[in-house]
PDB file of N, CA and C in Angstrom:
ATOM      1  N   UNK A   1      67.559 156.736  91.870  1.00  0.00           N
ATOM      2  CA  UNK A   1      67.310 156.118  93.152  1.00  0.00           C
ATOM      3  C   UNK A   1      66.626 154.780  92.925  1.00  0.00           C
ATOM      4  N   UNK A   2      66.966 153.470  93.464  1.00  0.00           N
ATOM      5  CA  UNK A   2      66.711 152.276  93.464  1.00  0.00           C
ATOM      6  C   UNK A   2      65.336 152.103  94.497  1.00  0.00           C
ATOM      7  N   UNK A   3      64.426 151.634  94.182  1.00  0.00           N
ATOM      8  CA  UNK A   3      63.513 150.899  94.851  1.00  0.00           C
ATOM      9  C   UNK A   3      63.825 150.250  96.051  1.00  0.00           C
ATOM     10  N   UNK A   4      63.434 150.833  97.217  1.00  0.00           N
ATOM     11  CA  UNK A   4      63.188 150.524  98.828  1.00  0.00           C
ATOM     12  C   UNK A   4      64.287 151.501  99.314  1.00  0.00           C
ATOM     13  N   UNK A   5      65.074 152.209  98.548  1.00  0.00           N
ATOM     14  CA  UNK A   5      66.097 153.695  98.886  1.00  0.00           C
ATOM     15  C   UNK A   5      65.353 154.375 100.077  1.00  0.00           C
ATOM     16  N   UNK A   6      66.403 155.197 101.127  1.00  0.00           N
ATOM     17  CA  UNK A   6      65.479 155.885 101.484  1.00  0.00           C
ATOM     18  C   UNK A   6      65.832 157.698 100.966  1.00  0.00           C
ATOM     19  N   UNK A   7      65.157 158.251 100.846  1.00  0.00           N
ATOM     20  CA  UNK A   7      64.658 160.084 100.755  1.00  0.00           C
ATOM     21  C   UNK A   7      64.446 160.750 101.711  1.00  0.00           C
ATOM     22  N   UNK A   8      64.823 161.654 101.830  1.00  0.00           N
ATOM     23  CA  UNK A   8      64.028 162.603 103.091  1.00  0.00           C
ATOM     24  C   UNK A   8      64.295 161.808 104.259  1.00  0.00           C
ATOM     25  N   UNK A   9      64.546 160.539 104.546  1.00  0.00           N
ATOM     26  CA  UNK A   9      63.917 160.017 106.139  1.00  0.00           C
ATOM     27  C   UNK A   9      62.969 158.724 105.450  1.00  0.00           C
ATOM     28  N   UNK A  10      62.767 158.956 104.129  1.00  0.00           N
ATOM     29  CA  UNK A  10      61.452 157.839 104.310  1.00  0.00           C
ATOM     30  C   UNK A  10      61.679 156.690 103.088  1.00  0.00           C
ATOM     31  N   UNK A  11      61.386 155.747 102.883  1.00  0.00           N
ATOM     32  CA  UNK A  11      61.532 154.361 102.099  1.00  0.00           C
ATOM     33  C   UNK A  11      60.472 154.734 101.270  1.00  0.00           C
ATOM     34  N   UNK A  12      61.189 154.528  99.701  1.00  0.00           N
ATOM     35  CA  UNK A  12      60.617 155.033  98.709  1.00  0.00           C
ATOM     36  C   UNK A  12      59.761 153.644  98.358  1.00  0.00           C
ATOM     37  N   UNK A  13      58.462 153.569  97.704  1.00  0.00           N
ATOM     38  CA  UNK A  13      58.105 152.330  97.247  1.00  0.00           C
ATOM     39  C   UNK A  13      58.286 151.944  97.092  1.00  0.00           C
ATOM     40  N   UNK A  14      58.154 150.778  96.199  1.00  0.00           N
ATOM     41  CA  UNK A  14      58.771 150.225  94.801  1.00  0.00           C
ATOM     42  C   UNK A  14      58.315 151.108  93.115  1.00  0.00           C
ATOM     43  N   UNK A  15      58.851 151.184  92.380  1.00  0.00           N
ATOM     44  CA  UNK A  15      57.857 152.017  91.035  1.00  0.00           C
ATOM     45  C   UNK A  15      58.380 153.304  91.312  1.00  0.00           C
ATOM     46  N   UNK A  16      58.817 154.020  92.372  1.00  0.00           N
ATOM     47  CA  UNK A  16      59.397 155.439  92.869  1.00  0.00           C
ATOM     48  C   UNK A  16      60.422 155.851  91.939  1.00  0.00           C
ATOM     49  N   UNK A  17      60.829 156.814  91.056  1.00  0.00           N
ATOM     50  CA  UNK A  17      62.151 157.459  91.248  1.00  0.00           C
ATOM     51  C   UNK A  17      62.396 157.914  91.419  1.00  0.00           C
ATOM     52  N   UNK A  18      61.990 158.836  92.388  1.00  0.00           N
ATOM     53  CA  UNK A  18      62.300 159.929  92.979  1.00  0.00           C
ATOM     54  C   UNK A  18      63.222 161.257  92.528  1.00  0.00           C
ATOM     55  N   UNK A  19      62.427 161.194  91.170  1.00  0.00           N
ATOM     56  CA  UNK A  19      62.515 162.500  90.508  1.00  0.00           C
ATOM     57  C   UNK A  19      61.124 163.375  90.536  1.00  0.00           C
ATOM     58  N   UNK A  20      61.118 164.400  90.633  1.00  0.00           N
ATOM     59  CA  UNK A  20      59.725 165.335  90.528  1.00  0.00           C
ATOM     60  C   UNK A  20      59.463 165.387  89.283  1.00  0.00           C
ATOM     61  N   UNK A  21      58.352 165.255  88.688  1.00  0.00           N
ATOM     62  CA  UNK A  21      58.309 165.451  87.540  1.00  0.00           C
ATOM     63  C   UNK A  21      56.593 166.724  87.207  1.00  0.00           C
ATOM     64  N   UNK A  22      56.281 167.271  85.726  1.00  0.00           N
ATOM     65  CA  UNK A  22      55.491 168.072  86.113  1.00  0.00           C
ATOM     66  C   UNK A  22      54.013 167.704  85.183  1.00  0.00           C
ATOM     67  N   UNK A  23      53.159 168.032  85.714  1.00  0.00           N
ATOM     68  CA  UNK A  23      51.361 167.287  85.401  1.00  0.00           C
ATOM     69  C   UNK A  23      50.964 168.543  84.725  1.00  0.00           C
ATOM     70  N   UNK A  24      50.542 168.414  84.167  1.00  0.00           N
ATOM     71  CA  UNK A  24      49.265 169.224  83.401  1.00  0.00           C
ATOM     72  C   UNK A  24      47.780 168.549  83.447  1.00  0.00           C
ATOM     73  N   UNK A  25      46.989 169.206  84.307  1.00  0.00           N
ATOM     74  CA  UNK A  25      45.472 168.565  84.088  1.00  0.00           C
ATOM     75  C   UNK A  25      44.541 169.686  83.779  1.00  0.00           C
ATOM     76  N   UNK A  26      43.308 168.938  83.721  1.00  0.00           N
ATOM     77  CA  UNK A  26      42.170 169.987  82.894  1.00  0.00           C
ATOM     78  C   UNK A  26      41.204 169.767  84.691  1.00  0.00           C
ATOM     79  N   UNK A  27      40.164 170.326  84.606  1.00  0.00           N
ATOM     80  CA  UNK A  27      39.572 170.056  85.536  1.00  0.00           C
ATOM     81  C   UNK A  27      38.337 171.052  85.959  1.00  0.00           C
ATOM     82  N   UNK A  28      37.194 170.542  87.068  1.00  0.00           N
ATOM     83  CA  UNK A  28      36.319 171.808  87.365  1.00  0.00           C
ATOM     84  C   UNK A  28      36.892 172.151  88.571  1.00  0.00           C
ATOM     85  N   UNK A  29      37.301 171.747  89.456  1.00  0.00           N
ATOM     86  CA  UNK A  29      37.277 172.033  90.676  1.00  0.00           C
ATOM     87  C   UNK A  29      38.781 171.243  91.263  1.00  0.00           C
ATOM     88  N   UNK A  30      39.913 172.534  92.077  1.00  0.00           N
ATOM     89  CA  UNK A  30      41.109 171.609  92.689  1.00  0.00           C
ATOM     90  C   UNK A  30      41.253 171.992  94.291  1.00  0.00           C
ATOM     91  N   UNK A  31      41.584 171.305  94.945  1.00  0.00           N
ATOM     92  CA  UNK A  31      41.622 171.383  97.005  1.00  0.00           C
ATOM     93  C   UNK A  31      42.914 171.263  97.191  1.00  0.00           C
ATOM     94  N   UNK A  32      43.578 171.391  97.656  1.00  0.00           N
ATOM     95  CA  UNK A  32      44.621 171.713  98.465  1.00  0.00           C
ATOM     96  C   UNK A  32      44.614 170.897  99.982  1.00  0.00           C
ATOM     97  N   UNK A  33      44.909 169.333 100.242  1.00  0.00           N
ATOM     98  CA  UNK A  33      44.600 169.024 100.783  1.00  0.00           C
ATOM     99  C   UNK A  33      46.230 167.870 101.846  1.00  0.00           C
ATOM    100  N   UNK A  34      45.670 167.980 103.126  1.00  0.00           N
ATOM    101  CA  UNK A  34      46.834 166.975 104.065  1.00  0.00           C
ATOM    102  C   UNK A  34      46.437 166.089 104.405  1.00  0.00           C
ATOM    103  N   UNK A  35      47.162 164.714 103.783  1.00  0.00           N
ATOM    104  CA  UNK A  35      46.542 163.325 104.333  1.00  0.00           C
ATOM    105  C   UNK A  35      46.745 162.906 105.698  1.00  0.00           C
ATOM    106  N   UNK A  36      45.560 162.733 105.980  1.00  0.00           N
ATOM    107  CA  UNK A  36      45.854 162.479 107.581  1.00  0.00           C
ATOM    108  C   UNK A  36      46.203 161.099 108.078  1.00  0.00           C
ATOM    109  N   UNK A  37      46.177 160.502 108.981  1.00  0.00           N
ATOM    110  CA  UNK A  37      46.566 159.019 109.185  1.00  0.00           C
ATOM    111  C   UNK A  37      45.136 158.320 109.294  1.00  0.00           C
ATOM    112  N   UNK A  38      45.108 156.950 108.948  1.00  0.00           N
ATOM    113  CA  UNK A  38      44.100 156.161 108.770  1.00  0.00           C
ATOM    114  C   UNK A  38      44.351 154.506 109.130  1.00  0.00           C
ATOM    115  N   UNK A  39      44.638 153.918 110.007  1.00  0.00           N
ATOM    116  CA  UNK A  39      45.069 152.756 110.129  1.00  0.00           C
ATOM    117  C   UNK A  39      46.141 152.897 109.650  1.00  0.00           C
ATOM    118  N   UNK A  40      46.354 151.989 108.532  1.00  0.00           N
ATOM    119  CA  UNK A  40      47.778 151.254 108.263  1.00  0.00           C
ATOM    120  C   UNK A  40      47.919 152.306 106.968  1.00  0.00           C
ATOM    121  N   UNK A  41      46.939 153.112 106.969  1.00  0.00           N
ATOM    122  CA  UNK A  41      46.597 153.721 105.472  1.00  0.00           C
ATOM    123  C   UNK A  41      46.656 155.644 105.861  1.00  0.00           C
ATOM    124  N   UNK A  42      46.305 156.037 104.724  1.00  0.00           N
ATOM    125  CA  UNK A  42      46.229 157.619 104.702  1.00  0.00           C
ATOM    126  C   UNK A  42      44.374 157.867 104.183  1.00  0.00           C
ATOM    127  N   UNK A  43      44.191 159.097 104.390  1.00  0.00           N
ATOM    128  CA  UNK A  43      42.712 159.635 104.572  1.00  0.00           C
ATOM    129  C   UNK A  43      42.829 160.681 103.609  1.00  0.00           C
ATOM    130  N   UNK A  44      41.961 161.012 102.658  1.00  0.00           N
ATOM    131  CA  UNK A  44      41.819 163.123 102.534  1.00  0.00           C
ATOM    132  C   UNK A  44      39.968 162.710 102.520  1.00  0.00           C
ATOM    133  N   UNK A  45      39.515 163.908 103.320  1.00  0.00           N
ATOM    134  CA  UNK A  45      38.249 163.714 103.064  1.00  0.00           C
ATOM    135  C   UNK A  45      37.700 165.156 101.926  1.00  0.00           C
ATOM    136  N   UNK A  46      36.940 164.485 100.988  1.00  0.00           N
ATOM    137  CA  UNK A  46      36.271 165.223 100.188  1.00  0.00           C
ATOM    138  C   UNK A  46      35.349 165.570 100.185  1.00  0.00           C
ATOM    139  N   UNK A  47      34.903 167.249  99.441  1.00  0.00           N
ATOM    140  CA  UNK A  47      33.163 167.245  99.472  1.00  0.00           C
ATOM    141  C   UNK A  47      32.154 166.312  99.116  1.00  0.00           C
ATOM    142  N   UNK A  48      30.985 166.223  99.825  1.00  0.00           N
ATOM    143  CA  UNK A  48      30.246 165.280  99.475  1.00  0.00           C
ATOM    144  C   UNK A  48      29.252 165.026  98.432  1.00  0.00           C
ATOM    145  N   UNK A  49      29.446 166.407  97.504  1.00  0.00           N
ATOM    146  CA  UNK A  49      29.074 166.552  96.403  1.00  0.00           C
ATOM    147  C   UNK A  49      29.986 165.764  95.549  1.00  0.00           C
ATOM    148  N   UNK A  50      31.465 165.498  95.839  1.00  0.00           N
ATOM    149  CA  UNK A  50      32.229 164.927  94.781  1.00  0.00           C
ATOM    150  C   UNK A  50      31.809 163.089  94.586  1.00  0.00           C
ATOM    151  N   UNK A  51      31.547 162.986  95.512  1.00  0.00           N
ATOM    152  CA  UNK A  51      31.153 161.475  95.273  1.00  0.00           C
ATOM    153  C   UNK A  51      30.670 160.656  94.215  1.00  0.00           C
ATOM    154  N   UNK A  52      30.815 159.982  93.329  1.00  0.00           N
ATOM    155  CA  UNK A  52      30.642 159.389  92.288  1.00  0.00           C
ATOM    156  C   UNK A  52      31.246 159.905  91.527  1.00  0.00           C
ATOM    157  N   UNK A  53      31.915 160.911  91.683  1.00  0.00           N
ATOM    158  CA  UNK A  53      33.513 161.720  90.655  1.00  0.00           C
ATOM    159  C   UNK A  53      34.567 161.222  90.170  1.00  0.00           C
ATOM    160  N   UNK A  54      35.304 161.537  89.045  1.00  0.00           N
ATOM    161  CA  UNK A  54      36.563 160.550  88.971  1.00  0.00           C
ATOM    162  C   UNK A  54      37.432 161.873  89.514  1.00  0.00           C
ATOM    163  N   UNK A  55      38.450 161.749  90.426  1.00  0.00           N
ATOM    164  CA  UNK A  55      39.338 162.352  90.579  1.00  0.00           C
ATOM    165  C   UNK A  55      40.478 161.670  90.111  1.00  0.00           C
ATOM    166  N   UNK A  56      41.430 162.841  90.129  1.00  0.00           N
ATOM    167  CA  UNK A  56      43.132 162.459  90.276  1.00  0.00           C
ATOM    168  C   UNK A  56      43.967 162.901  91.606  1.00  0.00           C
ATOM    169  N   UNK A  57      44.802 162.577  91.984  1.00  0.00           N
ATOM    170  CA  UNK A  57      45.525 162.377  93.371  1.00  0.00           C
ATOM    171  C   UNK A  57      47.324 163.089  92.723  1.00  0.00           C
ATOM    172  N   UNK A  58      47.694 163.889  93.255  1.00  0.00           N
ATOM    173  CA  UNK A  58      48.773 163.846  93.047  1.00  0.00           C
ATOM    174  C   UNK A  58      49.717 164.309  94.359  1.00  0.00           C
ATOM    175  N   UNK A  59      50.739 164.032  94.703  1.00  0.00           N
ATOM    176  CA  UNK A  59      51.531 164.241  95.695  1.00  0.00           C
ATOM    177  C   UNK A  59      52.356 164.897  95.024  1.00  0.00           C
ATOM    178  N   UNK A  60      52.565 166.555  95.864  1.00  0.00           N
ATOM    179  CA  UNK A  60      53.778 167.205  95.644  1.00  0.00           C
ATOM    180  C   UNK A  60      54.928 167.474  96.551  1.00  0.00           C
ATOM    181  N   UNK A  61      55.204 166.711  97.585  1.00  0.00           N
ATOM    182  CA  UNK A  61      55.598 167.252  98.504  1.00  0.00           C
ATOM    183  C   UNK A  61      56.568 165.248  99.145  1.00  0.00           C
TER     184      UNK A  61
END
């Protein structure tokens, strides 16, 4: 799939190929979480213990 394609209904980035591919991470703690809308942008809100944390972000869906 070419860059600005659409999927599903929706316009893939640019950098997209819209293949699934699969992660392996290490970690203490994982959430299960739905980005909500935010302006022009998306939201997940986290515990407030995580703050100053490095997370990772992954979209499966």
């Amino acid at each position: 799939m070419k860059n600005g394609e659409r999927r599903n209904g929706k316009t893939m980035p640019p950098g997209t190929t819209g293949k699934k591919v699969k992660f392996e991470a290490f970690g203490e703690e994982m959430l299960d979480k739905k980005v909500s809308q935010s302006g022009n942008s998306g939201r997940i809100y986290l515990p407030p213990d995580w703050v100053g944390h490095h997370v990772k972000i992954i979209r499966v869906d």
